[in-house]
N, C-alpha and C. Protein backbone atom coordinates (compact mmCIF):
# COMPACT_ATOMS: atom_id res chain seq x y z
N UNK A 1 98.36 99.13 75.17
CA UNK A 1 97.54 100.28 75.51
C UNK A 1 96.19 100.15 74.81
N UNK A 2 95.01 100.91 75.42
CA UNK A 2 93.88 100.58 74.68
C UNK A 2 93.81 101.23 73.37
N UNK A 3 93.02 100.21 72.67
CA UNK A 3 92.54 101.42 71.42
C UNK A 3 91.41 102.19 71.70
N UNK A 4 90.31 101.91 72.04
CA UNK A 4 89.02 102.61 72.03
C UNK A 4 89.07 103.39 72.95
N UNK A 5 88.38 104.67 72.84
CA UNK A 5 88.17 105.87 73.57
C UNK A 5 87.42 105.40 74.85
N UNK A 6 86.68 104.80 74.94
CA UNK A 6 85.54 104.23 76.24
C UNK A 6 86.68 103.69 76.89
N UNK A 7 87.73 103.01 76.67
CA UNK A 7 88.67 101.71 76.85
C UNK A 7 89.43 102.92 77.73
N UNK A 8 90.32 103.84 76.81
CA UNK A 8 90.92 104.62 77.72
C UNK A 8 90.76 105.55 78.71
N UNK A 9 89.10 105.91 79.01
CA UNK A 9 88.33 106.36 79.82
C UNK A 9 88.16 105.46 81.25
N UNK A 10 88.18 104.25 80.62
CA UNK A 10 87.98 103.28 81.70
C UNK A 10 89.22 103.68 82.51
N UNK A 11 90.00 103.58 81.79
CA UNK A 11 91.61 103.26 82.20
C UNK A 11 92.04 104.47 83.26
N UNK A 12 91.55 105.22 82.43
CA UNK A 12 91.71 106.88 83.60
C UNK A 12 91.06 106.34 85.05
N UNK A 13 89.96 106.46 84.81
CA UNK A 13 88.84 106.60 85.75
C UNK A 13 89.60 105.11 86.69
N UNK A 14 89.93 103.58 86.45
CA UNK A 14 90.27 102.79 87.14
C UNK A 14 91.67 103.58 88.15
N UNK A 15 92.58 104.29 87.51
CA UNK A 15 93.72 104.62 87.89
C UNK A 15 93.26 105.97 89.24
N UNK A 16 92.67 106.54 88.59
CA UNK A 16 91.63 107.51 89.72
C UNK A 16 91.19 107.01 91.30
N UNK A 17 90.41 105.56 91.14
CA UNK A 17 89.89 104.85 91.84
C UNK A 17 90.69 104.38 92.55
N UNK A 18 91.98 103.95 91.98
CA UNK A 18 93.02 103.15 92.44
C UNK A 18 93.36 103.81 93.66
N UNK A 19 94.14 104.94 93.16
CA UNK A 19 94.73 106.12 93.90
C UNK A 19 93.62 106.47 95.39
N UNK A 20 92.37 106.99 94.97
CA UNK A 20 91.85 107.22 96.05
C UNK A 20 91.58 106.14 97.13
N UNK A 21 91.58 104.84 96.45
CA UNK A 21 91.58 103.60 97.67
C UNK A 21 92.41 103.71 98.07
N UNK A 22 93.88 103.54 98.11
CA UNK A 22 94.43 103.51 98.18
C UNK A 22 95.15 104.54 99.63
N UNK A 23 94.79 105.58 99.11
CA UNK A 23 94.46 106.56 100.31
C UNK A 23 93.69 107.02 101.22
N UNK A 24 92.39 105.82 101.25
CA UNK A 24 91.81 105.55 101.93
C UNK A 24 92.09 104.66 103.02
N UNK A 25 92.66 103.65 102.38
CA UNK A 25 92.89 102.31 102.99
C UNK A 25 94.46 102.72 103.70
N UNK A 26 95.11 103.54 103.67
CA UNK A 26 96.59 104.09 103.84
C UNK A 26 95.91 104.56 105.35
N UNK A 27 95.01 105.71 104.79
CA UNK A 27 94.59 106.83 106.43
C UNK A 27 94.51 105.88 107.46
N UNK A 28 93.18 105.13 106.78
CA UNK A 28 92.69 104.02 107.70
C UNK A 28 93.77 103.64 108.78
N UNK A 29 94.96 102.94 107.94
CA UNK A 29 95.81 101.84 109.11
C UNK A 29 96.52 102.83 109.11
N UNK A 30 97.03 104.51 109.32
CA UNK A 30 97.71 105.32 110.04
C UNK A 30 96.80 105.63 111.18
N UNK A 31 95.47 105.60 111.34
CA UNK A 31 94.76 105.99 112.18
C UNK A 31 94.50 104.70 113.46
N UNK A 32 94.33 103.56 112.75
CA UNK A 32 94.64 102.20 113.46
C UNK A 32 95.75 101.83 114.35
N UNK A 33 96.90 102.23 113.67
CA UNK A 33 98.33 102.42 114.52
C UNK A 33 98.00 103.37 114.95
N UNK A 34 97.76 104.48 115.33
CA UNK A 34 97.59 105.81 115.97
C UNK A 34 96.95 105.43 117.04
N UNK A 35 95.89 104.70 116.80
CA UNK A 35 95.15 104.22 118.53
C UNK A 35 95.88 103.05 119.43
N UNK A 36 96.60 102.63 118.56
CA UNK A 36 97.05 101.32 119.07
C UNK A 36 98.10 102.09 120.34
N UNK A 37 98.80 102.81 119.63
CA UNK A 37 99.71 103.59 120.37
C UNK A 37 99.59 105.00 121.59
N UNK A 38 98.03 104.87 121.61
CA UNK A 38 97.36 106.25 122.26
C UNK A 38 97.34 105.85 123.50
N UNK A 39 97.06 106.63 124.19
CA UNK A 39 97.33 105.98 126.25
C UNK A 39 95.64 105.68 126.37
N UNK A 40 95.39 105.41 127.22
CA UNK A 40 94.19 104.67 127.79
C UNK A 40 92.86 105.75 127.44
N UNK A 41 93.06 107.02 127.82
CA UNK A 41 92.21 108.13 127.69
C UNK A 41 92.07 108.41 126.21
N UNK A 42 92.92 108.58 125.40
CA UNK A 42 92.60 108.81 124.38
C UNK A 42 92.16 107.97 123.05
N UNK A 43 92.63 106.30 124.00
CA UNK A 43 91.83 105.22 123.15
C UNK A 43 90.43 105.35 122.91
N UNK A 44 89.62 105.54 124.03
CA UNK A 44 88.30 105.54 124.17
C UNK A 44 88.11 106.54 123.71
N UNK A 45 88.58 107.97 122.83
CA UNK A 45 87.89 109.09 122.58
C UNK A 45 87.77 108.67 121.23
N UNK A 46 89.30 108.25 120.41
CA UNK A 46 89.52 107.70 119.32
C UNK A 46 89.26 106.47 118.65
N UNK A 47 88.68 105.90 119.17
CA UNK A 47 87.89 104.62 118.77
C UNK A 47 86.78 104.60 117.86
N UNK A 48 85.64 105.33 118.39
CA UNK A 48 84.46 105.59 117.82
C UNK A 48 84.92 105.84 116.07
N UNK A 49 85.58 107.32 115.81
CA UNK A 49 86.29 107.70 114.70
C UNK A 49 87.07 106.61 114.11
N UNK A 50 87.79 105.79 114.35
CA UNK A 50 88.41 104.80 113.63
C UNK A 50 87.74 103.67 112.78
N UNK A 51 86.44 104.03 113.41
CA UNK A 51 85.46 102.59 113.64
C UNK A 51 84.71 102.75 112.69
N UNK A 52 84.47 104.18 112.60
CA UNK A 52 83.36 104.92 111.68
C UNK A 52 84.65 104.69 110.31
N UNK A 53 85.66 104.89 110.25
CA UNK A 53 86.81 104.59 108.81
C UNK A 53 86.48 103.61 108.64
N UNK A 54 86.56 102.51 109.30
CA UNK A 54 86.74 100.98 108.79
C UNK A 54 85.42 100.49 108.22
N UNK A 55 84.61 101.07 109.14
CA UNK A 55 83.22 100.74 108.25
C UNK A 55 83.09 101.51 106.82
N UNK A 56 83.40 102.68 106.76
CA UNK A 56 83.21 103.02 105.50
C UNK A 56 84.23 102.21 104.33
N UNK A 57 85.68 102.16 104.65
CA UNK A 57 86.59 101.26 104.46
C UNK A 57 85.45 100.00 103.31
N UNK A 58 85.09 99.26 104.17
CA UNK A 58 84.01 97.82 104.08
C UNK A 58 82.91 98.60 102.79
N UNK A 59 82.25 99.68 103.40
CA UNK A 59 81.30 100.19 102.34
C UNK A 59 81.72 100.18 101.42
N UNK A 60 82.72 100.98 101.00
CA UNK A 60 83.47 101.24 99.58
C UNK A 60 83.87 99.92 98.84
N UNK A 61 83.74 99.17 99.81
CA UNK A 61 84.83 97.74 98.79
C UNK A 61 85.76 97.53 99.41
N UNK A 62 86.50 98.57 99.81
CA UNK A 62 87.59 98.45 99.73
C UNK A 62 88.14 97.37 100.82
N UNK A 63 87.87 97.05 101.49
CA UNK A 63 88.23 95.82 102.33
C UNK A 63 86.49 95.06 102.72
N UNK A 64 86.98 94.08 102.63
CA UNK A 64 85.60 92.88 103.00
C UNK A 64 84.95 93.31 104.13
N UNK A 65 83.88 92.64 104.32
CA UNK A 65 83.23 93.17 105.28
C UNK A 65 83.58 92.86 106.85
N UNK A 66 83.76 91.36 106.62
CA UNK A 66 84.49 90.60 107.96
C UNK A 66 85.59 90.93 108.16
N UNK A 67 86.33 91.56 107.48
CA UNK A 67 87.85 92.00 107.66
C UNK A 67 87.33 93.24 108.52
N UNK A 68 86.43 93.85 108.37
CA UNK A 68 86.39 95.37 109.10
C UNK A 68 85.57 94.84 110.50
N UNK A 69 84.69 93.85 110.10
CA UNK A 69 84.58 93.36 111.84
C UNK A 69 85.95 92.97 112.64
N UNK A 70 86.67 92.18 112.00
CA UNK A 70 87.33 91.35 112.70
C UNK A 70 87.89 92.81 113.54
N UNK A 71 88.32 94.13 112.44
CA UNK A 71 89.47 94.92 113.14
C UNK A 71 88.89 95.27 114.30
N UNK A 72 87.69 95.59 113.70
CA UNK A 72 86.84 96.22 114.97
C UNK A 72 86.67 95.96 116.54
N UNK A 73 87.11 94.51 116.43
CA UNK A 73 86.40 93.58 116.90
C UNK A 73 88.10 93.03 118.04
N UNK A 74 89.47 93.17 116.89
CA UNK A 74 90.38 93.57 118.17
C UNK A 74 90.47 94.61 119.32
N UNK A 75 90.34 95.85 117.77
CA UNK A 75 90.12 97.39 118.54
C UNK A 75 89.88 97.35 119.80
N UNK A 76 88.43 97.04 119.73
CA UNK A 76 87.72 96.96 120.81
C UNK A 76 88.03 96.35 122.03
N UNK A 77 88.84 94.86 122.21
CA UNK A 77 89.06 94.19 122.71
C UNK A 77 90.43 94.88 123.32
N UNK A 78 91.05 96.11 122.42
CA UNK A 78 91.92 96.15 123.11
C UNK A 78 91.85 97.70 123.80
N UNK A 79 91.14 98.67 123.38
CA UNK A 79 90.68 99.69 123.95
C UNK A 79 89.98 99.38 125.30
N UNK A 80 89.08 97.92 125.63
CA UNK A 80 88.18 98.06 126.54
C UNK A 80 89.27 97.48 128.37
N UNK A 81 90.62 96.45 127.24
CA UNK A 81 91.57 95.81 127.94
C UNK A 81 92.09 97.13 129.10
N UNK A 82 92.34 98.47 127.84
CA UNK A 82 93.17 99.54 128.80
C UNK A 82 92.39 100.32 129.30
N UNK A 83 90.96 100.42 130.14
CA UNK A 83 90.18 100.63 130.84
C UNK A 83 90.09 100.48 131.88
């Protein structure tokens, strides 16, 4: 465990961070499966919104940047498929 007060501040604040990625990155791929599974009409409503997660997703860190193209980049391919 740490000794220094800054040390165990860190430690909070990392565990904080953790948690909220965490539940970020969770929503994210409940919302990802959620479209995957949506009928044709409601792909295209729900897309935009998913798209706008993953990018922020990428902003935060929390996943690479090309990882949030790539998803994007099925998404798309498969929202435009059930059209």
């Amino acid at each position: 465990m740490a000794n220094h007060k800054a040390t165990k501040k860190d430690a909070r604040q990392a565990a904080k961070r953790r948690d909220r990625n965490r539940y970020y990155g969770k929503t994210t791929r409940n919302a990802i499966r959620d479209l995957k599974a949506a009928d044709d009409k409601q792909m295209g409503e729900k897309f935009p919104e998913v798209a706008g997660m993953i990018d922020k997703l990428a902003k935060r860190g929390i996943i690479h940047k090309n990882k949030a193209a790539n998803l994007k980049s099925k998404l798309a391919k498969k929202v435009n498929a059930a059209k």
